[in-house]
N, C-alpha and C. Protein backbone atom coordinates (compact mmCIF):
# COMPACT_ATOMS: atom_id res chain seq x y z
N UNK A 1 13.15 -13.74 -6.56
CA UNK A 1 11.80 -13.20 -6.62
C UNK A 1 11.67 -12.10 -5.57
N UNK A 2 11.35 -10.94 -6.10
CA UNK A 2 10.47 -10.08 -4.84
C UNK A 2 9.77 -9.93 -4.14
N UNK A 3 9.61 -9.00 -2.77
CA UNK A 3 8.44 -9.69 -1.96
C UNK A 3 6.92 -9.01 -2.85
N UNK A 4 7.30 -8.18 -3.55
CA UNK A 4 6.02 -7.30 -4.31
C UNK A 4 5.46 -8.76 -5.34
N UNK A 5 6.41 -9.10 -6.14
CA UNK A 5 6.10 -10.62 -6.56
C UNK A 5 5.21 -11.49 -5.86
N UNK A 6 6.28 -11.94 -5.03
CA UNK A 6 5.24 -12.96 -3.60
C UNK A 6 4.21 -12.50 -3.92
N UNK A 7 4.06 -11.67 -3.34
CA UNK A 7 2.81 -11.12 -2.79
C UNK A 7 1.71 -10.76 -3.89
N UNK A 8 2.11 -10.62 -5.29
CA UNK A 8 0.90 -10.63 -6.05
C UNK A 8 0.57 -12.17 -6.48
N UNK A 9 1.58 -12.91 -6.17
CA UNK A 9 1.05 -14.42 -6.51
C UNK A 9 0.20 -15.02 -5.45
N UNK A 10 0.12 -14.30 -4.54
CA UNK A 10 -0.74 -14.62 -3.16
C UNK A 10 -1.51 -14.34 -2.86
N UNK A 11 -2.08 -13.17 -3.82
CA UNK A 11 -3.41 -12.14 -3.79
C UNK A 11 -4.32 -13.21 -4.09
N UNK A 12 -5.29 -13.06 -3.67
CA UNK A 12 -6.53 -13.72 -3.53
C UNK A 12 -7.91 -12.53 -3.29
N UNK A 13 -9.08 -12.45 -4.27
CA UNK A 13 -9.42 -11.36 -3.98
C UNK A 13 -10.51 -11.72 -2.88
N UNK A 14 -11.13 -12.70 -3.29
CA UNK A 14 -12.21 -13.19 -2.25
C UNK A 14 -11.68 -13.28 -0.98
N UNK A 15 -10.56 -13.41 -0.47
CA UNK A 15 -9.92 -13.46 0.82
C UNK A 15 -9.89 -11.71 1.59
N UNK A 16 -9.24 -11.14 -0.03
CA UNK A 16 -9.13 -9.60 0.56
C UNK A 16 -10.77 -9.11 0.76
N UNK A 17 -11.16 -9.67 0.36
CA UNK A 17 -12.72 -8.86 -0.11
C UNK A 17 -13.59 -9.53 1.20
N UNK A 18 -13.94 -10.80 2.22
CA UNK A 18 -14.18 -11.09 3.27
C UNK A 18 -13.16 -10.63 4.10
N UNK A 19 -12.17 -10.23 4.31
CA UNK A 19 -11.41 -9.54 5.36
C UNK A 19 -11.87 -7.95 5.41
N UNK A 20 -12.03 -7.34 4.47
CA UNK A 20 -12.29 -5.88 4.46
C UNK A 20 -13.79 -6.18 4.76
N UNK A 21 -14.53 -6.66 4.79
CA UNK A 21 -15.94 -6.73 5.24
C UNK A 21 -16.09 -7.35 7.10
N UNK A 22 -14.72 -7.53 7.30
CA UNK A 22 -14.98 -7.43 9.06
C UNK A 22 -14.48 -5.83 9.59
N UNK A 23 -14.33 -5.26 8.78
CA UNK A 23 -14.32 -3.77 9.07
C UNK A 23 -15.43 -2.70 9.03
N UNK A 24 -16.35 -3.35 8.14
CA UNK A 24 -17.72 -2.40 7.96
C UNK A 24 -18.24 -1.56 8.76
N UNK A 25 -18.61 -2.34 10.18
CA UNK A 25 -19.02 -1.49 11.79
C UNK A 25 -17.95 -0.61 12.14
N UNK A 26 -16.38 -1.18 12.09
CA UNK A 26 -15.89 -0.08 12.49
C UNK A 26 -15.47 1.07 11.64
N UNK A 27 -15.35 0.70 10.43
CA UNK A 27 -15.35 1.88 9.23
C UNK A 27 -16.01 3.12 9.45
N UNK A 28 -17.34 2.85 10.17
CA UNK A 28 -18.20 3.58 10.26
C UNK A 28 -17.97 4.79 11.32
N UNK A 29 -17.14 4.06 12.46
CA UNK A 29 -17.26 4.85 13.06
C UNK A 29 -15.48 5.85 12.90
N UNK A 30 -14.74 5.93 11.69
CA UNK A 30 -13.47 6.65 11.59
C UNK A 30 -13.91 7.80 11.26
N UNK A 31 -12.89 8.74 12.20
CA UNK A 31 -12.89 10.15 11.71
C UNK A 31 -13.36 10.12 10.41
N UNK A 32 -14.24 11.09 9.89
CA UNK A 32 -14.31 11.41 8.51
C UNK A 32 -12.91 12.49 7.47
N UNK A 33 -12.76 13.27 8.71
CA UNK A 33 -11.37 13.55 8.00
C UNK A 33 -10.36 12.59 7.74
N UNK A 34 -10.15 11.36 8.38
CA UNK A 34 -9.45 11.12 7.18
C UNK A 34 -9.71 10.36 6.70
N UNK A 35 -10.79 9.31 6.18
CA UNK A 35 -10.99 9.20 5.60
C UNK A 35 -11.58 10.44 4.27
N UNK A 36 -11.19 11.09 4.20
CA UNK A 36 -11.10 12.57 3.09
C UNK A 36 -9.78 12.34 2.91
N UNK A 37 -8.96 12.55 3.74
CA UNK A 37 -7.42 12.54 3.40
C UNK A 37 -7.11 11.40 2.37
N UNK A 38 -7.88 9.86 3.10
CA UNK A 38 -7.07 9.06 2.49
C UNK A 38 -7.91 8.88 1.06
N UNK A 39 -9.07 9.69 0.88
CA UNK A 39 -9.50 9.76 -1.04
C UNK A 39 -8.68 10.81 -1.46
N UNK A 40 -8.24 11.72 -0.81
CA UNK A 40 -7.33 12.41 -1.56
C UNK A 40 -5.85 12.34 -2.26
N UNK A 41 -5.73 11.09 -1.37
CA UNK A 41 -4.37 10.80 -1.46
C UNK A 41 -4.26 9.40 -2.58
N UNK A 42 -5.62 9.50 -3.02
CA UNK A 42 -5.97 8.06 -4.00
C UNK A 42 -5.70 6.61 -3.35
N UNK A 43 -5.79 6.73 -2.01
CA UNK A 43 -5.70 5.70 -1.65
C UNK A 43 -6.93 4.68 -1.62
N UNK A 44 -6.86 3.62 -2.28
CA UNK A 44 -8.16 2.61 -2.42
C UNK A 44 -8.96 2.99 -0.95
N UNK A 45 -10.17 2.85 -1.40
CA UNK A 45 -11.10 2.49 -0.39
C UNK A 45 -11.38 1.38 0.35
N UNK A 46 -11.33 0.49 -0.22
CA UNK A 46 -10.81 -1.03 0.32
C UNK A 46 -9.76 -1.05 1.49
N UNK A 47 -8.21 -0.54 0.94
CA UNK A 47 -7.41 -0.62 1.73
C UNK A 47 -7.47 0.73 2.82
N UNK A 48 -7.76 1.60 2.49
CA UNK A 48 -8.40 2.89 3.40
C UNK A 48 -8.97 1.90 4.85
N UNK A 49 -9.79 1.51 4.24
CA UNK A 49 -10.84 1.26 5.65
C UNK A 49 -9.85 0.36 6.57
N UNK A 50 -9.36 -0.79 5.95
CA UNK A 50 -8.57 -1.38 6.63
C UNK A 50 -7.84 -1.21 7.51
N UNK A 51 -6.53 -0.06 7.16
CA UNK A 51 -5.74 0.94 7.56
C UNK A 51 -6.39 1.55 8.39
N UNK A 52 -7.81 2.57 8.26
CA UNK A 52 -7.03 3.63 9.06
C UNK A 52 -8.47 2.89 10.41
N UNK A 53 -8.74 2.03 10.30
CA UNK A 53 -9.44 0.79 11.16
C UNK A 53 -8.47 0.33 12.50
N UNK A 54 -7.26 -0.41 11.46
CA UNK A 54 -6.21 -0.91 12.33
C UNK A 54 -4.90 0.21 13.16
N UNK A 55 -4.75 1.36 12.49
CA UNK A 55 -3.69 1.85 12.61
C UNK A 55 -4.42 3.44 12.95
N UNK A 56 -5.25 4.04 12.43
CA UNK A 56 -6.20 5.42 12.88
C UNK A 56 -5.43 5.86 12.53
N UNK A 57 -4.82 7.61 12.39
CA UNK A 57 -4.49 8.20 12.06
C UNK A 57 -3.03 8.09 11.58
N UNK A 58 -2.37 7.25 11.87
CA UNK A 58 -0.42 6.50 11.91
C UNK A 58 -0.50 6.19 10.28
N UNK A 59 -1.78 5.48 10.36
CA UNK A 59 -1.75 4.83 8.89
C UNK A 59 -1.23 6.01 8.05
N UNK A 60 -1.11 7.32 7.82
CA UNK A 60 -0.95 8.10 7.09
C UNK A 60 0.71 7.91 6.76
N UNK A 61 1.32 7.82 8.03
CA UNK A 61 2.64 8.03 8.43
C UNK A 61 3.54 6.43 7.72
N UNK A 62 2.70 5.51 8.23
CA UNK A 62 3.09 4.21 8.01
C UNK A 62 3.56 3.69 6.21
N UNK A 63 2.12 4.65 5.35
CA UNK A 63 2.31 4.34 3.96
C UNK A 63 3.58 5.04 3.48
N UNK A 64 4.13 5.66 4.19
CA UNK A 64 5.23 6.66 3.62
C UNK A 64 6.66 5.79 4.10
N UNK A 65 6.49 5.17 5.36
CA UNK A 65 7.85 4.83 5.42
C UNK A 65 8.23 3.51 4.37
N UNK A 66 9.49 3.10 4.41
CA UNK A 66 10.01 1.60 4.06
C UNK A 66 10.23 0.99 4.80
N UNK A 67 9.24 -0.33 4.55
CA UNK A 67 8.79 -1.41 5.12
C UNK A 67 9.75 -2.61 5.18
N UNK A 68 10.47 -2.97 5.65
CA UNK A 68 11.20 -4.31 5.27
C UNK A 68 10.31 -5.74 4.83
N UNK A 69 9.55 -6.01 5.18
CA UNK A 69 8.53 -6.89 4.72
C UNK A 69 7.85 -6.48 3.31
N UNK A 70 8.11 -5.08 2.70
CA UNK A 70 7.95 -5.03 1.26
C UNK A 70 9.05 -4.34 0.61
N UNK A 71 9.75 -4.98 1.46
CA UNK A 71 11.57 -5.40 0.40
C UNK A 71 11.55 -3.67 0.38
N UNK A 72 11.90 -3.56 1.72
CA UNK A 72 12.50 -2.20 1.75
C UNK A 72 11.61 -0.53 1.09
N UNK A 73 10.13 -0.94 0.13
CA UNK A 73 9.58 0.10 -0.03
C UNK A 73 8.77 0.41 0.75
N UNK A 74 7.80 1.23 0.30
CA UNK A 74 6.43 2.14 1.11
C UNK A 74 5.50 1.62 0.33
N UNK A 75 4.86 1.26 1.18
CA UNK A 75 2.98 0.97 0.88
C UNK A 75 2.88 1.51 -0.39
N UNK A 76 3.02 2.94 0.01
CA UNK A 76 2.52 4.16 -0.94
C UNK A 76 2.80 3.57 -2.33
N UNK A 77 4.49 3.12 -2.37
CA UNK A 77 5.22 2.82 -4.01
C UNK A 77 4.12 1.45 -4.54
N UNK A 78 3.87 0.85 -3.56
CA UNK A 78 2.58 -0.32 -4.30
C UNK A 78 1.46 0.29 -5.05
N UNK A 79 1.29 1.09 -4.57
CA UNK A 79 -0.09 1.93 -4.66
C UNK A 79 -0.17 2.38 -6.49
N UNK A 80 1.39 2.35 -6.76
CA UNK A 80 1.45 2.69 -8.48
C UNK A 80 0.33 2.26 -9.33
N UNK A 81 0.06 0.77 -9.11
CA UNK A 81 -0.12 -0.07 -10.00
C UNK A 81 -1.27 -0.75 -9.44
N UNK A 82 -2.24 -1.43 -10.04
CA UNK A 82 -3.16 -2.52 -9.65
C UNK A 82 -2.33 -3.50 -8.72
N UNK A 83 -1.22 -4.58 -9.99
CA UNK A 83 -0.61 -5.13 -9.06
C UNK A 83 0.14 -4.98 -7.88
N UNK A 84 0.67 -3.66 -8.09
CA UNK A 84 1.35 -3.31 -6.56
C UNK A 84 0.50 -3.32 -5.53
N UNK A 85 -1.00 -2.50 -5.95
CA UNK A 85 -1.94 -2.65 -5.14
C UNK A 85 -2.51 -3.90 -4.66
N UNK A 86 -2.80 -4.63 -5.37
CA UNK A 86 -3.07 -6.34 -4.61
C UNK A 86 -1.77 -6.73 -3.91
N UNK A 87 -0.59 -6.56 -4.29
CA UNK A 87 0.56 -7.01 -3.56
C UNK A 87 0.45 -6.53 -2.11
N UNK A 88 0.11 -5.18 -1.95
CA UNK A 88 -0.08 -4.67 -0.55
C UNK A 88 -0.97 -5.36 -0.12
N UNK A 89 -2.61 -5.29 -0.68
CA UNK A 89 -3.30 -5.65 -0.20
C UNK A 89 -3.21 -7.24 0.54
N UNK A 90 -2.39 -8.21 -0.23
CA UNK A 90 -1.69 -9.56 0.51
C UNK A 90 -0.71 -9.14 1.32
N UNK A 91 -0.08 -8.29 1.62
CA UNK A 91 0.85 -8.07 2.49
C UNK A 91 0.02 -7.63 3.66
N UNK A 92 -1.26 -6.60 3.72
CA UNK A 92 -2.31 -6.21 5.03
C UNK A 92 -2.39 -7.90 5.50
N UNK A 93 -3.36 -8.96 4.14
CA UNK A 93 -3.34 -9.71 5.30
C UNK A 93 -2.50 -10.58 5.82
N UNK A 94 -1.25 -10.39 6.11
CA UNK A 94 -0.61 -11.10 6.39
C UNK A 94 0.18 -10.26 7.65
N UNK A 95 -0.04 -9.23 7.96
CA UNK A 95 0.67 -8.50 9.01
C UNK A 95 -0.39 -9.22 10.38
N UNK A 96 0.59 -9.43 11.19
CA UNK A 96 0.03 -9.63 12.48
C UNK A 96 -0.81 -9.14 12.92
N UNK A 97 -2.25 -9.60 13.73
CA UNK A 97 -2.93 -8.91 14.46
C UNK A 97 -3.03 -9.69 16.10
């Protein structure tokens, strides 16, 4: 099994959906550029806030590399698909804070 697998069998949306809502206050206060960048780049809004919350401007850098915790791809390659997209989105919550 893959970790993109795992990880969509682990998606839970109500979990993703109360985790992205402890970001609200600080959402507010991110650069607006990038959040521009990251609608341009079709990156969910959901996972946007999250990102560039936890990581500020890196997050840009971060979706591009390969991740070993998603079996060697990039954020970004999740980003294809719905499911790739929930797969990430279980993989955010599961990264250390």
């Amino acid at each position: 099994m893959s970790m993109k697998e795992i990880y969509i069998e682990e998606f839970k949306q109500d979990n993703w959906d109360a985790f992205v809502q402890l970001f609200d206050e600080l959402y507010a206060q991110v650069d607006p550029k990038w959040i521009e960048r990251a609608r341009v780049r079709k990156i969910p809004a959901d996972v946007s806030q999250v990102l560039l919350c936890e990581m500020g401007e890196y997050a840009f850098k971060w979706l591009e590399k390969n991740i070993p915790a998603l079996g060697d791809q990039s954020p970004v390659s999740y980003l294809e698909t719905e499911e790739g997209t929930n797969a990430l989105r279980a993989a955010i919550l599961r990264m250390p804070r």
